[in-house]
N, C-alpha and C. Protein backbone atom coordinates (compact mmCIF):
# COMPACT_ATOMS: atom_id res chain seq x y z
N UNK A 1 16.41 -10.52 23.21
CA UNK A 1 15.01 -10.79 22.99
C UNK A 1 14.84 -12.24 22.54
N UNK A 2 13.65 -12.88 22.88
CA UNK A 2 13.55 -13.97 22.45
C UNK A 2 12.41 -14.52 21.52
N UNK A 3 12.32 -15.76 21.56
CA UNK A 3 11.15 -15.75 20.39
C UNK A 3 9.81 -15.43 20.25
N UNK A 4 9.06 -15.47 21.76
CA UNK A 4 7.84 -14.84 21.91
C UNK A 4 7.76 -13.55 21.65
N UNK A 5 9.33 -12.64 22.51
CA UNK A 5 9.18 -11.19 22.61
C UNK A 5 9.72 -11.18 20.40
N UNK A 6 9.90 -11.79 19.44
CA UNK A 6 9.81 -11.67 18.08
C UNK A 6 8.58 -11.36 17.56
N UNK A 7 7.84 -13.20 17.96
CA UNK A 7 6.51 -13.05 17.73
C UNK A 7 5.46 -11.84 18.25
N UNK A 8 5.73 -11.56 18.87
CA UNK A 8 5.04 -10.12 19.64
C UNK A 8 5.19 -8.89 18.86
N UNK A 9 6.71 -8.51 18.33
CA UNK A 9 6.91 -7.87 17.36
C UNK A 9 5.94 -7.82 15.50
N UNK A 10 6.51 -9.12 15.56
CA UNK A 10 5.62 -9.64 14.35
C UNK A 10 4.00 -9.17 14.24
N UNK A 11 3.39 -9.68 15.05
CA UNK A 11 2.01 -9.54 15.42
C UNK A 11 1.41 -8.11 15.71
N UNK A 12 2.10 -7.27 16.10
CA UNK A 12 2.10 -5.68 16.74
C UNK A 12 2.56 -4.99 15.11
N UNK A 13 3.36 -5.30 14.10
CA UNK A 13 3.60 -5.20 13.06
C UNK A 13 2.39 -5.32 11.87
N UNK A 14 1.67 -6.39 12.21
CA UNK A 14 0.63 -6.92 11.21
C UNK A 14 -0.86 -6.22 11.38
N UNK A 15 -0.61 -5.90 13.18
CA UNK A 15 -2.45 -4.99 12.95
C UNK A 15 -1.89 -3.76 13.51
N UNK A 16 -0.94 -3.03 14.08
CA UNK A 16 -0.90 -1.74 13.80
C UNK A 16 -0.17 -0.87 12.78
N UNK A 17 0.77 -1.46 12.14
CA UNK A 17 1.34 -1.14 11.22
C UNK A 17 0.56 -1.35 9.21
N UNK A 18 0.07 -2.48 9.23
CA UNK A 18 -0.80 -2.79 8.21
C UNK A 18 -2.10 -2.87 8.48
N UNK A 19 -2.57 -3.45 9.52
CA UNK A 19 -4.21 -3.05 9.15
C UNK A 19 -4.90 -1.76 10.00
N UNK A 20 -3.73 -1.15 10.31
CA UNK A 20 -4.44 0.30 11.47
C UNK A 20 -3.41 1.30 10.10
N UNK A 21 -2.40 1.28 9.63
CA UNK A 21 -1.60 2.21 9.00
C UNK A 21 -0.91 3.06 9.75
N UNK A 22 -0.35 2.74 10.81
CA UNK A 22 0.62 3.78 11.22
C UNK A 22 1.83 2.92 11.29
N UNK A 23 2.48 3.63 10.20
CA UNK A 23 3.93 3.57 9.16
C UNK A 23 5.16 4.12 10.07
N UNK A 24 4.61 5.18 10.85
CA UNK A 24 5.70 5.48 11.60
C UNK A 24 6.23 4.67 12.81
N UNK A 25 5.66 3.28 12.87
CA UNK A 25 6.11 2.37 14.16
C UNK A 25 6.55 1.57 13.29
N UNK A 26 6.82 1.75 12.16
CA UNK A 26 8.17 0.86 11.20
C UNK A 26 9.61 1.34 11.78
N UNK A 27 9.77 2.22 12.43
CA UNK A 27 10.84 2.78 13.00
C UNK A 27 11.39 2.07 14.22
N UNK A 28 10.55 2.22 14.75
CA UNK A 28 10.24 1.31 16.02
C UNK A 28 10.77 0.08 16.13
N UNK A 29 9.92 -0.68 15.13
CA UNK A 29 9.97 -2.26 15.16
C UNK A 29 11.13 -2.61 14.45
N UNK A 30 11.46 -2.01 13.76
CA UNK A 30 12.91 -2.10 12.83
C UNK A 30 14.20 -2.05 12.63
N UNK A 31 15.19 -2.63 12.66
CA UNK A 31 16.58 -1.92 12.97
C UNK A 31 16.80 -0.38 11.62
N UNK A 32 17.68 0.23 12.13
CA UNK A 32 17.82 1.34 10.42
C UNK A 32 18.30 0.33 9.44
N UNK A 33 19.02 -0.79 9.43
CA UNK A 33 19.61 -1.39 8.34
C UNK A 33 18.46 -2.20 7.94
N UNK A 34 17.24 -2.21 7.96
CA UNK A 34 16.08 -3.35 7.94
C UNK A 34 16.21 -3.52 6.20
N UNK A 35 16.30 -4.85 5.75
CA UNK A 35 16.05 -4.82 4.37
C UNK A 35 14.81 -5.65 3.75
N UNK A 36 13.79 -5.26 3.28
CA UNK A 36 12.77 -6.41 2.86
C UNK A 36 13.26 -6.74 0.94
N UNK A 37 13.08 -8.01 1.41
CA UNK A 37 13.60 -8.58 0.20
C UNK A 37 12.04 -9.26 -0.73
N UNK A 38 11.10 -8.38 -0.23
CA UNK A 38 9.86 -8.89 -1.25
C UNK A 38 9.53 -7.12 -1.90
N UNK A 39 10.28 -6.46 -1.76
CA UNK A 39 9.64 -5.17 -2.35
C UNK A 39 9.62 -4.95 -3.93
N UNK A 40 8.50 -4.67 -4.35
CA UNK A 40 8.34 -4.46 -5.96
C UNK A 40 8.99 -3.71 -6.66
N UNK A 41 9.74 -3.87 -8.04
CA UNK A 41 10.17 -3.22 -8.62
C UNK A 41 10.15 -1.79 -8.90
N UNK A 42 11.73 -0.91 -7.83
CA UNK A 42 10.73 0.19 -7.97
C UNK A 42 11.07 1.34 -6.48
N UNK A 43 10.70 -0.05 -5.81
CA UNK A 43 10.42 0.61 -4.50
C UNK A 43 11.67 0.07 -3.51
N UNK A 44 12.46 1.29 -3.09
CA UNK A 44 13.59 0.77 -2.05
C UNK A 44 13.14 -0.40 -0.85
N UNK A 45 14.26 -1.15 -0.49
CA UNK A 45 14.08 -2.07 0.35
C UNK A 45 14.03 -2.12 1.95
N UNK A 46 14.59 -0.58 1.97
CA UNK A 46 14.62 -0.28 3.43
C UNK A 46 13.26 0.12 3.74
N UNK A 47 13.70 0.92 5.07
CA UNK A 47 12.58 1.42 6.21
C UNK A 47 11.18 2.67 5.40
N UNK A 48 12.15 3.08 4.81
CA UNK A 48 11.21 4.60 4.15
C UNK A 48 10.36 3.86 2.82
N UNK A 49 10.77 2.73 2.06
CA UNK A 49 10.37 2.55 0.78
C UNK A 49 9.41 1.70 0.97
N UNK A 50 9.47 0.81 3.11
CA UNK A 50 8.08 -0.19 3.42
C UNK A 50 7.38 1.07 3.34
N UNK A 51 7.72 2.18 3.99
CA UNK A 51 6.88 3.37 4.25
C UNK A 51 5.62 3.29 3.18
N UNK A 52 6.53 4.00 2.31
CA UNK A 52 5.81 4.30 1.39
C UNK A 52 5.22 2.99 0.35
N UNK A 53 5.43 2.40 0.34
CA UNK A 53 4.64 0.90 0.11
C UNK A 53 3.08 0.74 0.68
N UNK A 54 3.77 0.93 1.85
CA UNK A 54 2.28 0.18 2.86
C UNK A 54 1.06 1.46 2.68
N UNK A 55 1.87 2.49 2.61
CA UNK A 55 1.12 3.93 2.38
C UNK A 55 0.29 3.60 1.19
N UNK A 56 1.17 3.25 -0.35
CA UNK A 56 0.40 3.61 -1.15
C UNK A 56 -0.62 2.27 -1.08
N UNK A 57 -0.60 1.16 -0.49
CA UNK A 57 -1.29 0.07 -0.92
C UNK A 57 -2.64 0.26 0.14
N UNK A 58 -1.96 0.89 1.01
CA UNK A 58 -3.85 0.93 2.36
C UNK A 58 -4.90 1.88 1.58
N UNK A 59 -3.99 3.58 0.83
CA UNK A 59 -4.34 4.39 -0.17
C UNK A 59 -5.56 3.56 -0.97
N UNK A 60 -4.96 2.80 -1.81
CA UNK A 60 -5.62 1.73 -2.98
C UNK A 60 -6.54 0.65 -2.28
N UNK A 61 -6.24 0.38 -1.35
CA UNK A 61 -7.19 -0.73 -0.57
C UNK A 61 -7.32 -0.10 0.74
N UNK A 62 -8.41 0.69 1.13
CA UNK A 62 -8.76 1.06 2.36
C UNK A 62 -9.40 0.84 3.35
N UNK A 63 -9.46 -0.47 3.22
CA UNK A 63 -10.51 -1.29 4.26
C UNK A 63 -9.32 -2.39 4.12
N UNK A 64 -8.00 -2.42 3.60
CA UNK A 64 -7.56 -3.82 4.07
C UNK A 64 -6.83 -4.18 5.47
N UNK A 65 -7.41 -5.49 5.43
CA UNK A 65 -7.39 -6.01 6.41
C UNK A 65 -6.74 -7.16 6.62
N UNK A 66 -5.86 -7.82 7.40
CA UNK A 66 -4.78 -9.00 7.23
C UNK A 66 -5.07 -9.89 8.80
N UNK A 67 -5.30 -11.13 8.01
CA UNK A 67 -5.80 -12.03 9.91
C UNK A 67 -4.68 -12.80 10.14
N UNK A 68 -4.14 -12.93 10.95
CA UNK A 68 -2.55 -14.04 11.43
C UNK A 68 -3.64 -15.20 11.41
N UNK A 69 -3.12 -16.46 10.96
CA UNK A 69 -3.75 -17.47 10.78
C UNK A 69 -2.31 -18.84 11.50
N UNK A 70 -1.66 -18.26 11.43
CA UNK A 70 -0.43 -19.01 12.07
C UNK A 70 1.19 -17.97 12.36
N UNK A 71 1.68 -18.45 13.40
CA UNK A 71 2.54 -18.07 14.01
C UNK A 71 3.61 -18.94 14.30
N UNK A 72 4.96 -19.34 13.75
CA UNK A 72 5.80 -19.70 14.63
C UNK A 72 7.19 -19.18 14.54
N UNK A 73 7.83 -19.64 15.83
CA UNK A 73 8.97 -18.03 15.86
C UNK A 73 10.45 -19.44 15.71
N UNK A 74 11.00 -19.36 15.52
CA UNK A 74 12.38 -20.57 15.84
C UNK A 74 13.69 -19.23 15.77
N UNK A 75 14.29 -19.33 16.45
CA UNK A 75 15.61 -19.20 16.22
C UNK A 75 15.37 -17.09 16.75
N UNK A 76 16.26 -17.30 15.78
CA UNK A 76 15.65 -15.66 15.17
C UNK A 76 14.78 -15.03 13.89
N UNK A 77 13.71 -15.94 14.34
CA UNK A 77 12.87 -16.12 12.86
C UNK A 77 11.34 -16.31 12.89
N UNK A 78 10.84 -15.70 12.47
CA UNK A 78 9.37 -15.55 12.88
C UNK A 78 8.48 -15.63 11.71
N UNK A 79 7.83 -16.90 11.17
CA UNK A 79 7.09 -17.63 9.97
C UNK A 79 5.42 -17.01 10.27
N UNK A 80 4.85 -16.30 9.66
CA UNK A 80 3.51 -16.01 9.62
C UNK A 80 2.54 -16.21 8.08
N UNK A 81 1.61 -16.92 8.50
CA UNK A 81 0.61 -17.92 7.67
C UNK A 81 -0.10 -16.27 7.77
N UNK A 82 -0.90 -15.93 6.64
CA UNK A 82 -1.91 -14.77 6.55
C UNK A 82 -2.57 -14.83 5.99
N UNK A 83 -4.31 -14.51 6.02
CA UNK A 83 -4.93 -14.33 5.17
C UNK A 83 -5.42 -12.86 5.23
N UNK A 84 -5.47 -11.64 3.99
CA UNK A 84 -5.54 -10.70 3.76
C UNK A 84 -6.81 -10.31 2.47
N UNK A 85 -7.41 -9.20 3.10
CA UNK A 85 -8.74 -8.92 2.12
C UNK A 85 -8.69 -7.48 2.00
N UNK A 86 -9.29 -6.55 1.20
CA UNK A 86 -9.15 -5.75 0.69
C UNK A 86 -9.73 -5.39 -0.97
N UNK A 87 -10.50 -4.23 -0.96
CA UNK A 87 -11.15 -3.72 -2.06
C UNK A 87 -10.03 -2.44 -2.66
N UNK A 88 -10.26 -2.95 -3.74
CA UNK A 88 -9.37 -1.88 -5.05
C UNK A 88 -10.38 -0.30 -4.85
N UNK A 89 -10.05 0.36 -4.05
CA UNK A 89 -10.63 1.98 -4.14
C UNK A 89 -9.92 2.78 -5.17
N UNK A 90 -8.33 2.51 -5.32
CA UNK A 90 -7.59 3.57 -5.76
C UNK A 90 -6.81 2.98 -6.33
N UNK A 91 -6.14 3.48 -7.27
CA UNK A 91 -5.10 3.20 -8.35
C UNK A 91 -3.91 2.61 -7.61
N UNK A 92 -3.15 1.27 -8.03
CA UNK A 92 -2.21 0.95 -7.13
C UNK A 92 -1.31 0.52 -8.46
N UNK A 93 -0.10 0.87 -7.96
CA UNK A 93 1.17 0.04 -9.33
C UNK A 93 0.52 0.18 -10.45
N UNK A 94 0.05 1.12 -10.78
CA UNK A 94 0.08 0.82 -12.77
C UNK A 94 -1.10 0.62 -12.60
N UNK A 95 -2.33 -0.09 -12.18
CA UNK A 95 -2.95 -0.36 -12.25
C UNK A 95 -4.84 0.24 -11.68
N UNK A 96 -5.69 0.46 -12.68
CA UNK A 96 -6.68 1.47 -12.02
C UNK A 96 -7.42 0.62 -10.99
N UNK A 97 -8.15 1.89 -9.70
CA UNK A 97 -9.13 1.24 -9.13
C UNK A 97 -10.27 0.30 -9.55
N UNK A 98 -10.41 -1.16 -9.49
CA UNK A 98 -11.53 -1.74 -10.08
C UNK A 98 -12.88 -2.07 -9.66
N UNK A 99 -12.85 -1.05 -8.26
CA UNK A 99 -13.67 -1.44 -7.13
C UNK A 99 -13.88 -2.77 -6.81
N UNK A 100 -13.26 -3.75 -7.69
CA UNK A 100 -13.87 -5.54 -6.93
C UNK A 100 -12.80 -5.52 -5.50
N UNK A 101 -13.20 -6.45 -4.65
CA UNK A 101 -12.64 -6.87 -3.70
C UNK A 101 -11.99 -8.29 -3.56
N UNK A 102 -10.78 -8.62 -3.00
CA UNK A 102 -9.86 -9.78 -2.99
C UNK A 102 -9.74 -10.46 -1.90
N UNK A 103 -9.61 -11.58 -2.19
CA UNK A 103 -8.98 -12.45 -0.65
C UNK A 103 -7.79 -13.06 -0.98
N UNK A 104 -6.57 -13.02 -0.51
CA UNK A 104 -5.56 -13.84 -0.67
C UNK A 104 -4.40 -13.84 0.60
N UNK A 105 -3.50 -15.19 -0.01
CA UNK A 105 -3.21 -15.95 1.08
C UNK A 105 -1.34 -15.04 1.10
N UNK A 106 -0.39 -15.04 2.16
CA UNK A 106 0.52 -14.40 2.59
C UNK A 106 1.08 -15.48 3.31
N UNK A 107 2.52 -15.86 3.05
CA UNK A 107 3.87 -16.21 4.02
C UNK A 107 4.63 -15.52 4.26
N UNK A 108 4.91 -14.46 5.71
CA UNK A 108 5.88 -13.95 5.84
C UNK A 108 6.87 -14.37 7.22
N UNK A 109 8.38 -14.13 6.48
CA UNK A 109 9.41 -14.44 7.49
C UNK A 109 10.31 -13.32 7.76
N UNK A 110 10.31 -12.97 8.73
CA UNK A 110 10.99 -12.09 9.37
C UNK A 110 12.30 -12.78 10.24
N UNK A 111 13.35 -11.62 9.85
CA UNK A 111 14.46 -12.50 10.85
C UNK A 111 15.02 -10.84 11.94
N UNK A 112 15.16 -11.36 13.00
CA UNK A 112 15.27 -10.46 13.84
C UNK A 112 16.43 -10.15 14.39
N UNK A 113 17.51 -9.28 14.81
CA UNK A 113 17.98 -9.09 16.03
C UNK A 113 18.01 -8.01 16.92
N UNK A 114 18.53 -8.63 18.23
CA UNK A 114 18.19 -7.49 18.97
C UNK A 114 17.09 -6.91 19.40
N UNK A 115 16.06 -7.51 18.83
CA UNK A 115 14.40 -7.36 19.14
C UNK A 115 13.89 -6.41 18.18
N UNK A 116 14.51 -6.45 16.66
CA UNK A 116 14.10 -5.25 16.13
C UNK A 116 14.45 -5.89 14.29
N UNK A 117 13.64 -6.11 13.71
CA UNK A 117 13.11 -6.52 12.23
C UNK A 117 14.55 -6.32 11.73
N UNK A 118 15.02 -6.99 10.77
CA UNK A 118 16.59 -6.75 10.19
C UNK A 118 16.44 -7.31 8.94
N UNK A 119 15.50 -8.10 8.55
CA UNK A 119 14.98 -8.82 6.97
C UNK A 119 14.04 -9.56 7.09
N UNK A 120 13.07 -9.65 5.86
CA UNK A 120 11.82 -9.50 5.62
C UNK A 120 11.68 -10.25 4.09
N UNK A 121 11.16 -11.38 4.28
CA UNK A 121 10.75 -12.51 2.99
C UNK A 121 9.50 -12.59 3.08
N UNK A 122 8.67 -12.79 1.55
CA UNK A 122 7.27 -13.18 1.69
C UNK A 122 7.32 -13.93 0.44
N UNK A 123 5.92 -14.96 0.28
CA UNK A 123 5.39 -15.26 -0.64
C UNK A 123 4.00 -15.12 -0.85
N UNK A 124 3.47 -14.16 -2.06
CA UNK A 124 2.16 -13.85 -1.87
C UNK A 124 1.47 -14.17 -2.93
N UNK A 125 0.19 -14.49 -3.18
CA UNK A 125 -0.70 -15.06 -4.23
C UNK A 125 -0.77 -14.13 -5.07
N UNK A 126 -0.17 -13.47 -5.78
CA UNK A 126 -0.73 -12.56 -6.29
C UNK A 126 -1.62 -12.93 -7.40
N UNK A 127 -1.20 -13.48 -8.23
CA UNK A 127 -1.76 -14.06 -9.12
C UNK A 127 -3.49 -14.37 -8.94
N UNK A 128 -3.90 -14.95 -7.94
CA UNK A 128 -4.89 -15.34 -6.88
C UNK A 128 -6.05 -13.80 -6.68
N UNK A 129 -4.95 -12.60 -6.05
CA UNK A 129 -5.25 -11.69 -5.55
C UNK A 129 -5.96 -10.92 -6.75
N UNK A 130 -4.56 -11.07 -8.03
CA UNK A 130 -4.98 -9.94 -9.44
C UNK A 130 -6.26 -11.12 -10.21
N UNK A 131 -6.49 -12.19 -9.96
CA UNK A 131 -7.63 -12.55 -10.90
C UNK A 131 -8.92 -12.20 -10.35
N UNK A 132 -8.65 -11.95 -9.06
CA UNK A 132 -10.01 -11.50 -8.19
C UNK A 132 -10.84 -10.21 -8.27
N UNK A 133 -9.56 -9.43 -9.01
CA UNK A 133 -9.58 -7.80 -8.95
C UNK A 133 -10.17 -7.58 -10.58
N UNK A 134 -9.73 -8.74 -11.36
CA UNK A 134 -9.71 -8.42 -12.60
C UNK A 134 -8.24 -7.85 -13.47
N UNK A 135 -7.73 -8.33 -13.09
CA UNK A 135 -6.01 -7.95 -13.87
C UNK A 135 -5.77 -9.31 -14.68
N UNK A 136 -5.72 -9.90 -14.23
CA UNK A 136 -5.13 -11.08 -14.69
C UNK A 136 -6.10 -12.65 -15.03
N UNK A 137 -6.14 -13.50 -15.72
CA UNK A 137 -6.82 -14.66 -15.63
C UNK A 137 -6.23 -15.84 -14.55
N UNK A 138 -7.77 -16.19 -13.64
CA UNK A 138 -6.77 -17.39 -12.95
C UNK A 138 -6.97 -18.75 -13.85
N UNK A 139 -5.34 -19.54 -13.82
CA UNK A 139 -5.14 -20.18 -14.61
C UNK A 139 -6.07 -21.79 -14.73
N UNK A 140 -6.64 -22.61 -15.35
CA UNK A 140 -7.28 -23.38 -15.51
C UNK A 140 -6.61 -24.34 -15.23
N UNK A 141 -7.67 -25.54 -14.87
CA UNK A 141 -6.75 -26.49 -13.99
C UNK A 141 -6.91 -27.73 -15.24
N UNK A 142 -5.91 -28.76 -15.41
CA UNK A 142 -5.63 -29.13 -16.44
C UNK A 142 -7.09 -31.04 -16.31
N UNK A 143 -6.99 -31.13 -17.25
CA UNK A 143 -7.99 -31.71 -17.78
C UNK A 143 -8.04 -33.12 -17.25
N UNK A 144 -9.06 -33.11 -16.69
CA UNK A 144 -9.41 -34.88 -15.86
C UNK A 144 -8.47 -34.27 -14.11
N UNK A 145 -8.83 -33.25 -13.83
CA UNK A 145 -7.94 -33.16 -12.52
C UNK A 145 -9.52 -32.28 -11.55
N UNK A 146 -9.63 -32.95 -10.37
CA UNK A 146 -10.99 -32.40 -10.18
C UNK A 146 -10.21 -31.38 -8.93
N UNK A 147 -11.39 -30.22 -8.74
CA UNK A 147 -11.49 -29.37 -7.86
C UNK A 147 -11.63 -29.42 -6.58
């Protein structure tokens, strides 16, 4: 497989798997050894623990929704720019439904072989995401520095 047929993966990953919720084409897209190395404390790193991840977070946010904002594939490696929105309906991690709604920003890298997900890096705002919701304060920007 090559880097388009990645990116294709990637992309088929992001709106039927996360913003449609069908968890069971994690199977699919995935090798069995798939490991994501952004999973929260808690939650296994393989195939069953995205499962249940993505399960409980669509659960808690049921209108979310994730837009590819950039795409590029090199090697065996597939870099995706995201922006993702979503309202707190339901209790997620510890934390109660607050009904506010969030926008925040997502880097994910996927490395592939064989045409089939094998590890999984992100960096996500959370911080960004939880001040929006009401969890957390976003932090103040330091003095004489403009907006």
């Amino acid at each position: 497989m090559g880097t388009q047929e990645n990116k294709a993966s990637a992309s088929r990953f992001l709106e039927e798997v996360i913003n449609r919720g069908n968890v069971a084409l994690i199977d699919e897209l995935s090798a069995p050894n798939f490991v994501d190395h952004q999973t929260p404390p808690g939650v296994p790193p393989g195939i069953e623990g995205i499962k249940t991840y993505i399960s409980m977070f669509r659960a808690a946010f049921p209108d979310l929704h994730y837009t590819l904002e950039d795409s590029i594939a090199e090697g065996d490696r597939v870099v995706q720019r995201t922006s993702a929105h979503g309202t707190m309906q339901g209790d997620f991690m510890g934390m109660s439904a607050s009904g506010k709604s969030a926008t925040w920003s997502e880097i994910h890298i996927t490395r592939y072989a064989d045409g089939k997900a094998v590890e999984h890096w992100a960096v996500v705002d959370q911080l960004g995401m939880l001040a929006q919701l009401g969890f957390a304060q976003a932090p103040s920007q330091p003095a004489g520095v403009a907006g």
